[in-house]
N, C-alpha and C. Protein backbone atom coordinates (compact mmCIF):
# COMPACT_ATOMS: atom_id res chain seq x y z
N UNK A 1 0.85 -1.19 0.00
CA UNK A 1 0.00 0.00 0.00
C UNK A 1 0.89 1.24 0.00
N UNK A 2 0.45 2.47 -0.99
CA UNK A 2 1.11 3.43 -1.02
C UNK A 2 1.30 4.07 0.40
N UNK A 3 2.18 4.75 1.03
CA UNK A 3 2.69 5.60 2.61
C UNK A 3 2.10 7.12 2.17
N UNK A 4 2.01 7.48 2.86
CA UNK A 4 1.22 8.49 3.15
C UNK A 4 1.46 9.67 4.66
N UNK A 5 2.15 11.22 4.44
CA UNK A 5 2.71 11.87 5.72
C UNK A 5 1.09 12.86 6.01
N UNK A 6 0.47 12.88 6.84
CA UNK A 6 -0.13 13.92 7.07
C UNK A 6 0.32 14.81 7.88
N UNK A 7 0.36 16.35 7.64
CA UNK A 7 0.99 17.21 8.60
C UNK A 7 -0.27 17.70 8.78
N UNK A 8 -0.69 18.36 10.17
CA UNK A 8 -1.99 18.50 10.68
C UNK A 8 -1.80 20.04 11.25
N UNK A 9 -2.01 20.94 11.44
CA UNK A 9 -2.31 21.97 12.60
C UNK A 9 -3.45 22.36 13.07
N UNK A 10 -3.62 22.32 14.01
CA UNK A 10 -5.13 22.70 14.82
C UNK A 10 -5.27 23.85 14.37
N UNK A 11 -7.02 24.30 14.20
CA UNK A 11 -8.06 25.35 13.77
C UNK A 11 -7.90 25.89 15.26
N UNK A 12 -8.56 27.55 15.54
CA UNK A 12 -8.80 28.02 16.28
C UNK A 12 -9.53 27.19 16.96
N UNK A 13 -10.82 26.66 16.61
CA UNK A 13 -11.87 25.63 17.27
C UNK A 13 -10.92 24.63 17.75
N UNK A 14 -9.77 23.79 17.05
CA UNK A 14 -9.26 22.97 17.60
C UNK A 14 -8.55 22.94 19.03
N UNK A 15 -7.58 24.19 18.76
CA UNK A 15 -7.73 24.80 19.75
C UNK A 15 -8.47 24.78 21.05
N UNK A 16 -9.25 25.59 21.07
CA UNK A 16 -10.56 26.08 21.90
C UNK A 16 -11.06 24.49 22.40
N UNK A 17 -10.88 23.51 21.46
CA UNK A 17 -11.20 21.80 22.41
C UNK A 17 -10.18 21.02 22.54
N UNK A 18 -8.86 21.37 22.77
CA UNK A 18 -8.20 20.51 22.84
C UNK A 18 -8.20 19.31 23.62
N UNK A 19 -8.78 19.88 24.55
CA UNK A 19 -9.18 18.42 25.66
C UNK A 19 -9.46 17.30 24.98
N UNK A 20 -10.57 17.70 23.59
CA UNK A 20 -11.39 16.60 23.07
C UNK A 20 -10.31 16.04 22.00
N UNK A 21 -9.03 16.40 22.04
CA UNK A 21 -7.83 16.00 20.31
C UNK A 21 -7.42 14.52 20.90
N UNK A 22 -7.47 13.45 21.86
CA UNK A 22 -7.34 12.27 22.01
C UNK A 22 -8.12 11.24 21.92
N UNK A 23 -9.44 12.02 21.56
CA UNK A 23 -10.94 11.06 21.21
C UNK A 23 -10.91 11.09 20.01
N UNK A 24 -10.55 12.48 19.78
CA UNK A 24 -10.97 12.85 18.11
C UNK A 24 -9.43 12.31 17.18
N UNK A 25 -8.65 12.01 17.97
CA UNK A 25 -7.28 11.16 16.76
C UNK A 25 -7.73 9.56 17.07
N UNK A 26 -8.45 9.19 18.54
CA UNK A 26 -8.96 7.66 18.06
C UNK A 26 -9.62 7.54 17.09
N UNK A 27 -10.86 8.77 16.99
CA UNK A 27 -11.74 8.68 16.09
C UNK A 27 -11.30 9.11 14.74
N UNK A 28 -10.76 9.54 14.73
CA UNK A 28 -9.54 9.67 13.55
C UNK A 28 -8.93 8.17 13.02
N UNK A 29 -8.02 7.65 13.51
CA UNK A 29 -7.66 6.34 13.51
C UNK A 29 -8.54 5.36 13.09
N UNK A 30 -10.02 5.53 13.83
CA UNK A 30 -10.61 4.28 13.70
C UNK A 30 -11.38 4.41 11.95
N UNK A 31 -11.31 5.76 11.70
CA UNK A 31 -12.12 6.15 9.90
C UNK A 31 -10.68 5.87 9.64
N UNK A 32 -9.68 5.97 9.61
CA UNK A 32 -8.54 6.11 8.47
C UNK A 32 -8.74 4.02 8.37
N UNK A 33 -8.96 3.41 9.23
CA UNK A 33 -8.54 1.69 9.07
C UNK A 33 -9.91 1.43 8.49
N UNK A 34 -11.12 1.64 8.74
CA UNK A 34 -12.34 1.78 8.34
C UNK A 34 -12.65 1.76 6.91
N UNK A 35 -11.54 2.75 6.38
CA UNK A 35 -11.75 3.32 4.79
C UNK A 35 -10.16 2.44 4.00
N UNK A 36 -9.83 1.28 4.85
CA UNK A 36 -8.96 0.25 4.32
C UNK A 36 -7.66 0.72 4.42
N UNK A 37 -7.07 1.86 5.52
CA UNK A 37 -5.96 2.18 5.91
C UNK A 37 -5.03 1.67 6.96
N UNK A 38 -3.73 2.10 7.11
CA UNK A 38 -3.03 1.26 8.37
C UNK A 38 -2.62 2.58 9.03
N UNK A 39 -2.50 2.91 9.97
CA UNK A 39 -2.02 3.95 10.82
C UNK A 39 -0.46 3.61 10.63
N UNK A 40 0.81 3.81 10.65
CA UNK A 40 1.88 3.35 11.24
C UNK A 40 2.28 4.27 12.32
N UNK A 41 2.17 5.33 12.43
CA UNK A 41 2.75 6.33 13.68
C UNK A 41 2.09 7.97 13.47
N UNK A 42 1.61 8.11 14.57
CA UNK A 42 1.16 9.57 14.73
C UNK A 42 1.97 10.06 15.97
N UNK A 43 2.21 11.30 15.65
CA UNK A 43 3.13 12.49 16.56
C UNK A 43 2.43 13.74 16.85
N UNK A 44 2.76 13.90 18.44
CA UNK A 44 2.16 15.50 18.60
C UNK A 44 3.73 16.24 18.64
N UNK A 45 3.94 17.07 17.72
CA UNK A 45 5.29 18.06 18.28
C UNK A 45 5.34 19.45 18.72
N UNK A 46 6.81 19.46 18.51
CA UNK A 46 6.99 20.83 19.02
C UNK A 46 7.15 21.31 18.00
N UNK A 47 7.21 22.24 17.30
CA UNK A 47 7.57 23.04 15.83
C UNK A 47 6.10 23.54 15.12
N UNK A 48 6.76 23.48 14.12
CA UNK A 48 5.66 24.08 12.63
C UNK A 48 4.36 23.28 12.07
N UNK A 49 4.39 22.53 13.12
CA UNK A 49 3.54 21.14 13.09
C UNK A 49 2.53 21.13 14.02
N UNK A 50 1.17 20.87 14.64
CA UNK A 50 0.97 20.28 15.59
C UNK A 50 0.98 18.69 16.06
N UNK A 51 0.46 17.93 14.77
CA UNK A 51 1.04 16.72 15.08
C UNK A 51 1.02 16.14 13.51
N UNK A 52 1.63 14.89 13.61
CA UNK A 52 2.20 14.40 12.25
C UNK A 52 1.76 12.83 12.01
N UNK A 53 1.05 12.75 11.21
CA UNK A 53 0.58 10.87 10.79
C UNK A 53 1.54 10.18 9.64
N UNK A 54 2.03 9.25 9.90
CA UNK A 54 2.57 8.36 8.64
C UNK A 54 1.61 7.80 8.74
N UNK A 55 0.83 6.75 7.44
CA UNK A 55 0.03 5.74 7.50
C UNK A 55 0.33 5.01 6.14
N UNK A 56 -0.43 4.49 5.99
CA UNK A 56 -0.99 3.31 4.62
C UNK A 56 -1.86 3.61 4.04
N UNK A 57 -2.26 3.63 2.92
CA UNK A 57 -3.71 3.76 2.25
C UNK A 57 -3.89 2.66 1.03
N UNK A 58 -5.15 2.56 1.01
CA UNK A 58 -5.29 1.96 -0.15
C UNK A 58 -4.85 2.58 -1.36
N UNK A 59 -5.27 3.52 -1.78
CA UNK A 59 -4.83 4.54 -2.75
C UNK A 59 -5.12 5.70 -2.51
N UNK A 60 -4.14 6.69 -3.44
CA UNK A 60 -3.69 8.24 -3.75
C UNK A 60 -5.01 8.99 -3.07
N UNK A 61 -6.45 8.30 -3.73
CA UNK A 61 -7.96 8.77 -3.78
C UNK A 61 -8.42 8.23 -2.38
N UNK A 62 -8.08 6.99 -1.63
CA UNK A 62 -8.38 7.53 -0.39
C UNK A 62 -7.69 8.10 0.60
N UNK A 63 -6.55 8.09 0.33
CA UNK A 63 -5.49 9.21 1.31
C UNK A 63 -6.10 10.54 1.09
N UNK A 64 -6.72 10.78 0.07
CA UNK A 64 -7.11 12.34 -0.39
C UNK A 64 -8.81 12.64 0.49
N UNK A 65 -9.62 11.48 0.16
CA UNK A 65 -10.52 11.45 0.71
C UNK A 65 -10.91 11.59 2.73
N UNK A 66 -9.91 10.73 3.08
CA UNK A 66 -9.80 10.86 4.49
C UNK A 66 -9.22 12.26 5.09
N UNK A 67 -8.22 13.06 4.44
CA UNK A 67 -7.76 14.02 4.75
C UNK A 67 -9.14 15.08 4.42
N UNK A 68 -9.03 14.84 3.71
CA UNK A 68 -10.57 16.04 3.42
C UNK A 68 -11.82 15.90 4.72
N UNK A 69 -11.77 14.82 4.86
CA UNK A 69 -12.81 14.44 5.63
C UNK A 69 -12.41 14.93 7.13
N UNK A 70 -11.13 14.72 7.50
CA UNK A 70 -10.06 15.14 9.13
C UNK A 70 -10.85 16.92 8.81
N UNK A 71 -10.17 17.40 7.62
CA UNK A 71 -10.19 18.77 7.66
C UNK A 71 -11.50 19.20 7.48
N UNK A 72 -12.74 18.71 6.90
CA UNK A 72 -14.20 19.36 7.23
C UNK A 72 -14.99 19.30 8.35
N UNK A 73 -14.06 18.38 9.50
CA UNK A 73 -14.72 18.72 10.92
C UNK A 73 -14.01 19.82 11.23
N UNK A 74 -13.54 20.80 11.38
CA UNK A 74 -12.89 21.94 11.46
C UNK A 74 -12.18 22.10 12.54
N UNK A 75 -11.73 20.95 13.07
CA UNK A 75 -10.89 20.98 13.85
C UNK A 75 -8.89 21.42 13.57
N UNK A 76 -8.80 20.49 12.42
CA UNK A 76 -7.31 20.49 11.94
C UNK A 76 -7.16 21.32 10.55
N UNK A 77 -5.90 21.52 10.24
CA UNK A 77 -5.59 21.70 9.11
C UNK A 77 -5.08 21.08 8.39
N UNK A 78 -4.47 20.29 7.21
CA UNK A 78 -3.91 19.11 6.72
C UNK A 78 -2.97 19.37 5.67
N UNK A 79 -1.80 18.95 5.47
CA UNK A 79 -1.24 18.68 3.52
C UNK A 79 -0.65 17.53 4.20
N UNK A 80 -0.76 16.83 3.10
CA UNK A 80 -0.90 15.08 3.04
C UNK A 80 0.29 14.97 1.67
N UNK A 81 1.42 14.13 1.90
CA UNK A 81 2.31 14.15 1.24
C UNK A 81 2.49 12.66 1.25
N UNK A 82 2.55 12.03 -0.97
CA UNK A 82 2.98 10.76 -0.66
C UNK A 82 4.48 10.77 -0.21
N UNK A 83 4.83 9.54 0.12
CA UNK A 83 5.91 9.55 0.58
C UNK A 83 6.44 8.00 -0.05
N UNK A 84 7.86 7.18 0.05
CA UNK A 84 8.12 5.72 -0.21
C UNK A 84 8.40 5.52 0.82
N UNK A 85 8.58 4.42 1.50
CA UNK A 85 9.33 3.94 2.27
C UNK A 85 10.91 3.02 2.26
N UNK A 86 11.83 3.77 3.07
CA UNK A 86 13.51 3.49 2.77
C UNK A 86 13.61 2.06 3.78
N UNK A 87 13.25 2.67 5.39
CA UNK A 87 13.11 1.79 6.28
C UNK A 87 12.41 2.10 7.17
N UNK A 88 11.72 0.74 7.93
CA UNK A 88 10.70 1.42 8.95
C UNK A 88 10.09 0.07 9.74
N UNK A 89 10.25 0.32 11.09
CA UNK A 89 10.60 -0.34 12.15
C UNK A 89 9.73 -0.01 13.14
N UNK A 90 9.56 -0.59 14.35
CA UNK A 90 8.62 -0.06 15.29
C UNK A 90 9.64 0.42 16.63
N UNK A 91 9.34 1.55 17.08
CA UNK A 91 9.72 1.98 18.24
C UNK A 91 9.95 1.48 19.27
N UNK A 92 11.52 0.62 20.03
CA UNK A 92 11.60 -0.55 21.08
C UNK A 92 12.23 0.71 22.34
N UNK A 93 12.57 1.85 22.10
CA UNK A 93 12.90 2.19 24.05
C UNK A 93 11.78 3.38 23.92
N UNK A 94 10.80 3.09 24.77
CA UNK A 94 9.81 4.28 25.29
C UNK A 94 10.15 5.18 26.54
N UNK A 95 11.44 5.28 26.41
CA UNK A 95 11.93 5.97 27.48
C UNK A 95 13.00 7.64 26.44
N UNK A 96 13.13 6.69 25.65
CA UNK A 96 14.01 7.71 24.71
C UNK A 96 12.79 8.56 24.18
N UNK A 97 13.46 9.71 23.90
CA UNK A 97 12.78 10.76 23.05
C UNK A 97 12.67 10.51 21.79
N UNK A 98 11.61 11.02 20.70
CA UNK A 98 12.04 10.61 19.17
C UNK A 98 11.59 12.34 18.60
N UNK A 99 12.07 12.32 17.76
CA UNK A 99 12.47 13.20 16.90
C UNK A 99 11.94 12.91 15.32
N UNK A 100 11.21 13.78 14.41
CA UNK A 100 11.32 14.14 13.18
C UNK A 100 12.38 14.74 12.50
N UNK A 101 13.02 14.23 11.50
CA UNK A 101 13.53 15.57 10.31
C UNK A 101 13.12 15.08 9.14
N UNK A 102 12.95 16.39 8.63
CA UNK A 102 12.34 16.99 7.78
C UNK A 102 14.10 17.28 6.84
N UNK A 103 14.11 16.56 5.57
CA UNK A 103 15.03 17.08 4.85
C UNK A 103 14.53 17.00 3.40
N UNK A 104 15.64 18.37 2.81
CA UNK A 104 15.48 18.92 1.64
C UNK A 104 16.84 18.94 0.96
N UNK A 105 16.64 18.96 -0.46
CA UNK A 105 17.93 18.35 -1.25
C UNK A 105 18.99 19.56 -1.48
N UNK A 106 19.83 20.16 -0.94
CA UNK A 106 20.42 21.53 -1.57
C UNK A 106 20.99 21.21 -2.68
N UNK A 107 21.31 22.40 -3.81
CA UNK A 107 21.98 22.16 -4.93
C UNK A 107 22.80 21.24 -5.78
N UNK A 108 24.11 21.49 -4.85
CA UNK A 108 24.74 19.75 -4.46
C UNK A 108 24.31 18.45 -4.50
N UNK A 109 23.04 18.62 -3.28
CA UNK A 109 22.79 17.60 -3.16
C UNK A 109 21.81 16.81 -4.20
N UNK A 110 20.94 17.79 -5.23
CA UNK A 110 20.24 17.32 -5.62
C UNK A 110 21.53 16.58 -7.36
N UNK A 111 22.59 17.68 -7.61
CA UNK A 111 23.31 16.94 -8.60
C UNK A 111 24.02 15.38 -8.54
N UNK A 112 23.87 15.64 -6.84
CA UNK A 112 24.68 14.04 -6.30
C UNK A 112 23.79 13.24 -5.84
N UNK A 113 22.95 13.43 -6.54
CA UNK A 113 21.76 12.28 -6.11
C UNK A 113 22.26 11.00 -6.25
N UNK A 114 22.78 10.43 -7.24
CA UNK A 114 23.32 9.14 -7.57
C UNK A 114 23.14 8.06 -6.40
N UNK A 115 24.28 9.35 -5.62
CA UNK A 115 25.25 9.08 -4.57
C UNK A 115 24.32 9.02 -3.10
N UNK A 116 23.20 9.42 -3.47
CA UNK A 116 22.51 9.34 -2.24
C UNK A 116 21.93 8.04 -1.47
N UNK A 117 22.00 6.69 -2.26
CA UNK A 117 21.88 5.60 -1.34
C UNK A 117 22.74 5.25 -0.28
N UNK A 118 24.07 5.36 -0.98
CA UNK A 118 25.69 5.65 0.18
C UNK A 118 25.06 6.44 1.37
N UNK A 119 24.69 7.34 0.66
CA UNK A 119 24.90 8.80 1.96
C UNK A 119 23.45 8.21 3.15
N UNK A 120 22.37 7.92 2.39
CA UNK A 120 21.52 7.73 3.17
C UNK A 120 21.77 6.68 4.34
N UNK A 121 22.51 5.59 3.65
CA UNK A 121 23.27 4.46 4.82
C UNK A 121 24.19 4.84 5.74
N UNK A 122 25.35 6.16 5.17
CA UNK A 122 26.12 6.51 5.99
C UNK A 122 25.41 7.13 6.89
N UNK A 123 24.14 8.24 6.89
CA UNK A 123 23.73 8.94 7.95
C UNK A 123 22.67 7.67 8.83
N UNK A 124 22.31 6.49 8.39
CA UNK A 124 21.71 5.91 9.35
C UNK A 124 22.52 5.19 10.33
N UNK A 125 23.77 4.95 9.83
CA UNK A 125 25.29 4.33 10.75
C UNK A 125 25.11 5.38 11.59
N UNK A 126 25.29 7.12 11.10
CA UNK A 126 25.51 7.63 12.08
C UNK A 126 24.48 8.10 13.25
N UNK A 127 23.21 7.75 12.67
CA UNK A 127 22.27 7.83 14.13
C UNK A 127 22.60 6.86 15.00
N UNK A 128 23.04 5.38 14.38
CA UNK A 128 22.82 4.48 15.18
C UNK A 128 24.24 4.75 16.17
N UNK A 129 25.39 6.03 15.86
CA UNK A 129 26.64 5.94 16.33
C UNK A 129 25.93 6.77 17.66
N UNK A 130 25.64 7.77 17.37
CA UNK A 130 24.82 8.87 18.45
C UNK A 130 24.08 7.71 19.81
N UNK A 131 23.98 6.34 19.51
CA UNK A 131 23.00 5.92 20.60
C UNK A 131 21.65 5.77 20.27
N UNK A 132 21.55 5.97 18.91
CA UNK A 132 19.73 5.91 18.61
C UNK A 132 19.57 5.01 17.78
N UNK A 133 18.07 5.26 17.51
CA UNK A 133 17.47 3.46 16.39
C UNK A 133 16.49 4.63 15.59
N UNK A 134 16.75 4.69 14.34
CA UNK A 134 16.10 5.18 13.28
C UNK A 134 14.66 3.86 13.30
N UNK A 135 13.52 4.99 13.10
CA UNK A 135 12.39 4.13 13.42
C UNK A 135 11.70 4.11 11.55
N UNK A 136 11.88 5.44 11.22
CA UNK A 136 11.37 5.26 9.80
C UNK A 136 12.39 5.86 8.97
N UNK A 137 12.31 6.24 7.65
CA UNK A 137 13.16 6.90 6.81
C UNK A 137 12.37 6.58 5.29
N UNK A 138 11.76 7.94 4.74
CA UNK A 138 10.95 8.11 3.71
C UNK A 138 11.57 9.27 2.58
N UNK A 139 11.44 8.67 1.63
CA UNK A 139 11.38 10.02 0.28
C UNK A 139 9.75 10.18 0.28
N UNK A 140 9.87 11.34 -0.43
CA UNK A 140 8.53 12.33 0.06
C UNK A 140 8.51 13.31 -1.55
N UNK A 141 7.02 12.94 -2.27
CA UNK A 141 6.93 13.96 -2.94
C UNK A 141 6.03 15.01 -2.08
N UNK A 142 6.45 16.33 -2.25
CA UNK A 142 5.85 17.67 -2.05
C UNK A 142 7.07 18.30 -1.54
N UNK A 143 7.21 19.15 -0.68
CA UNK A 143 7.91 19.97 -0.38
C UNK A 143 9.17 19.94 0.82
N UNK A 144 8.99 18.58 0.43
CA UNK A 144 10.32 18.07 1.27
C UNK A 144 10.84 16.43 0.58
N UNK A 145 11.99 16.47 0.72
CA UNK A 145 12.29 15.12 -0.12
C UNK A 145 12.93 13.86 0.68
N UNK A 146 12.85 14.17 2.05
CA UNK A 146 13.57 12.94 2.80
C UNK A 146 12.58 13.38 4.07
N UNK A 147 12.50 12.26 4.64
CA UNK A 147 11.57 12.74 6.20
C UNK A 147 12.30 11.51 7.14
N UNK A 148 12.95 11.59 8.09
CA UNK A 148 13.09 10.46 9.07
C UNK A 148 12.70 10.66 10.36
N UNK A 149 12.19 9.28 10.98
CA UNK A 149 11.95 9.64 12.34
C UNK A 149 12.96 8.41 12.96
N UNK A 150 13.35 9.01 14.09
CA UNK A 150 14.03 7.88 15.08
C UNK A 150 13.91 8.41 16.66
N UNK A 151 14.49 7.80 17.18
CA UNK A 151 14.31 7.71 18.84
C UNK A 151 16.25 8.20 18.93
N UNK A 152 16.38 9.09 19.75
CA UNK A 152 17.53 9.21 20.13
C UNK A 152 17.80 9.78 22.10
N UNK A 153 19.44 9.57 21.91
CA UNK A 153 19.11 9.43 23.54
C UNK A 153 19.13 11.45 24.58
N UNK A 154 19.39 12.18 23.84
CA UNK A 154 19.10 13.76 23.93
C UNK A 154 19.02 14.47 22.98
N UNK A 155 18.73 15.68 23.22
CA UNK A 155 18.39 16.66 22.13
C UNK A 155 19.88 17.00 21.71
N UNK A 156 21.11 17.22 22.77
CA UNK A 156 22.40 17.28 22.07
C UNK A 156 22.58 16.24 21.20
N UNK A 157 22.61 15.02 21.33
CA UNK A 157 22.91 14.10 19.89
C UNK A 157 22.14 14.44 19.47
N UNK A 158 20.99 14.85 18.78
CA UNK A 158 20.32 15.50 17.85
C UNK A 158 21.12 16.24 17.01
N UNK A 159 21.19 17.14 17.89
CA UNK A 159 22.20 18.70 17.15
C UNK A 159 23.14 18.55 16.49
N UNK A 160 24.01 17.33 17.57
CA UNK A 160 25.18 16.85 16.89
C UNK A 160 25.13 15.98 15.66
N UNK A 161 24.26 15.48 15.65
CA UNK A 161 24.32 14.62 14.07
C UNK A 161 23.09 15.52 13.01
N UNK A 162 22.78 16.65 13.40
CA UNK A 162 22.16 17.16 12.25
C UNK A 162 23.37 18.44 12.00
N UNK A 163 24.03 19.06 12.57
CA UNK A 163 25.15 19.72 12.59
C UNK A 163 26.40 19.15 11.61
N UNK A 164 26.32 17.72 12.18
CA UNK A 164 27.11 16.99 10.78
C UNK A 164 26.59 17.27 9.50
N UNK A 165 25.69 16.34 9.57
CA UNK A 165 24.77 15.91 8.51
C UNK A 165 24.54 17.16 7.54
N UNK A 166 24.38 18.29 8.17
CA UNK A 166 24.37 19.93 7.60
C UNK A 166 25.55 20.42 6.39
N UNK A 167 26.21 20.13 7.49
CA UNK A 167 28.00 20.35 7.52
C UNK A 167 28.16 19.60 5.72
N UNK A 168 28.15 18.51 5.60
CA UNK A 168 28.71 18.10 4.04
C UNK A 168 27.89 18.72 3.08
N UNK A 169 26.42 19.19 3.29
CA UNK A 169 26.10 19.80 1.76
C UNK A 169 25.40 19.86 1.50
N UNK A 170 24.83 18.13 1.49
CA UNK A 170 23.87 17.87 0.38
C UNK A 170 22.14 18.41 1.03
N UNK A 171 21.69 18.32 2.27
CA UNK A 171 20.47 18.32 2.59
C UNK A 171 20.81 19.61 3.48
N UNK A 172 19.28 20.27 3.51
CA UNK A 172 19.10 21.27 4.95
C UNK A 172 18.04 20.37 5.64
N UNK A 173 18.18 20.50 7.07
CA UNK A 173 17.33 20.01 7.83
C UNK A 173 16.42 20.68 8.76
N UNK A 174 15.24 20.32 8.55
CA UNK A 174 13.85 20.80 9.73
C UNK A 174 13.99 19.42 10.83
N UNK A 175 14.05 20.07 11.90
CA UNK A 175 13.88 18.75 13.38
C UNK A 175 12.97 19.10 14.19
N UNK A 176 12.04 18.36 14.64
CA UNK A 176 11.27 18.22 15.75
C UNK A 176 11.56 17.73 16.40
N UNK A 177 11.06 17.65 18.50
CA UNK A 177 10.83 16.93 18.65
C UNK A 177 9.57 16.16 18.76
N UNK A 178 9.38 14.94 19.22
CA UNK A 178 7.39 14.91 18.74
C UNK A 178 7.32 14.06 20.03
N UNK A 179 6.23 13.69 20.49
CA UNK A 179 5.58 13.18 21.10
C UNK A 179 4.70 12.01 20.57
N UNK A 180 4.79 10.39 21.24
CA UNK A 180 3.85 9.51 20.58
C UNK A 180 1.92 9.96 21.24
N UNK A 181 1.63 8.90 20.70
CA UNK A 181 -0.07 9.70 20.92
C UNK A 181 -0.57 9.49 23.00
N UNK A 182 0.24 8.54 23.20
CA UNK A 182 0.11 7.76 24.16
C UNK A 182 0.85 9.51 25.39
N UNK A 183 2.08 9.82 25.28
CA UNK A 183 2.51 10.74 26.02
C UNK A 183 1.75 12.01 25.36
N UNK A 184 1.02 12.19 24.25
CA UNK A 184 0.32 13.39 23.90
C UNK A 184 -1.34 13.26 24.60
N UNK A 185 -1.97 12.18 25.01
CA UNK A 185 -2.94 12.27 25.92
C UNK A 185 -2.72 12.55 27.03
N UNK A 186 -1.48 11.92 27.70
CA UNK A 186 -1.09 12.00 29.41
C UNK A 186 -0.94 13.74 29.56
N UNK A 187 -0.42 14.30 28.35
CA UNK A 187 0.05 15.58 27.98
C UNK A 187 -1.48 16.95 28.76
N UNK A 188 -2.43 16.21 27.41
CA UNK A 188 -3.56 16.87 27.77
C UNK A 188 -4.52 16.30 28.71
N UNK A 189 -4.44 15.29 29.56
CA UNK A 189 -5.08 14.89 30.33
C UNK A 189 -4.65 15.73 31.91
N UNK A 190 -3.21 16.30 31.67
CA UNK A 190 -3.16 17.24 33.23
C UNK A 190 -3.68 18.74 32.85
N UNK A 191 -4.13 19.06 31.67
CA UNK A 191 -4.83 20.61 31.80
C UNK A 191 -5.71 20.22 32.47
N UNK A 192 -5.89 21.89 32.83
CA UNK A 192 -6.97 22.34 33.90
C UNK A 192 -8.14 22.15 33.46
């Protein structure tokens, strides 16, 4: 089944109910499998995002359909990006933090594409050098061309391997950190 990124941001209304955003992503969840989809991982973060879905779809037309449908309860906002899948694994320390990036091809990088299966292996050696376990790793048509998520053990190894990773050329990087859905209820379950 084609992969599928939804980036989401809450509406003013969404907002204004947030209490209700852990019923309404079950209920979310339970139409996306409903309409012959697989969830693989949803994120609440910190950044330009409010929270972030990888999933499965049957096809292009119902990934398009379900997003339309998230965004006419007027809660969220949506762009839904296909994506492939490189590698992708399930999340084994729930104690570690995980992290999004968001990468884009610079100049360089897009002439040395060739070369980018190397590079993509060398930067997953080097998460795994930092102490972490790369959980997914996607090419992405729309407005970003690489997306990975992994679990790492602080926000300094973060820095430090996107500071590398910066450093040779080829990609600029957007990082989050995110939250799974499980610590994004506990999240909104202590508001007032």
């Amino acid at each position: 089944m084609p992969t599928f990124i939804c980036l989401m941001n809450y509406t003013e209304q969404g907002i204004r109910t947030i209490k209700d955003s852990p019923k309404r992503i079950e209920e979310g969840i339970k139409l996306f499998e409903d309409m012959g989809g697989k969830l693989v991982a949803i994120y609440s973060t910190q950044g330009e995002y409010d929270l972030i879905a990888v999933g499965e779809a049957p096809s292009d037309e119902i990934a398009t359909t379900f997003t339309l449908r998230l965004a006419s309860l007027g809660n969220i906002r949506t762009t839904t990006l296909k994506a492939f899948t490189v590698q992708s694994s399930m999340k084994d320390d729930p104690a570690m933090p995980t992290f999004v990036l968001f990468m884009k091809f610079t100049d360089m990088g897009i002439r040395r594409v060739k070369d980018s299966p190397g590079r993509i292996e060398e930067a997953i050696q080097g998460w795994d050098a930092l102490g972490g376990k790369l959980i997914g790793l996607y090419t992405v048509l729309g407005d970003i061309d690489l997306m990975a998520i992994g679990d790492a053990p602080n926000d300094e190894a973060v820095i430090n391997f996107i500071l590398k990773l910066g450093s040779v050329g080829n990609v600029r990087t957007k990082t989050f950190r995110v939250f799974t859905k499980e610590e994004f209820t506990e999240m909104v379950n202590k508001l007032p």
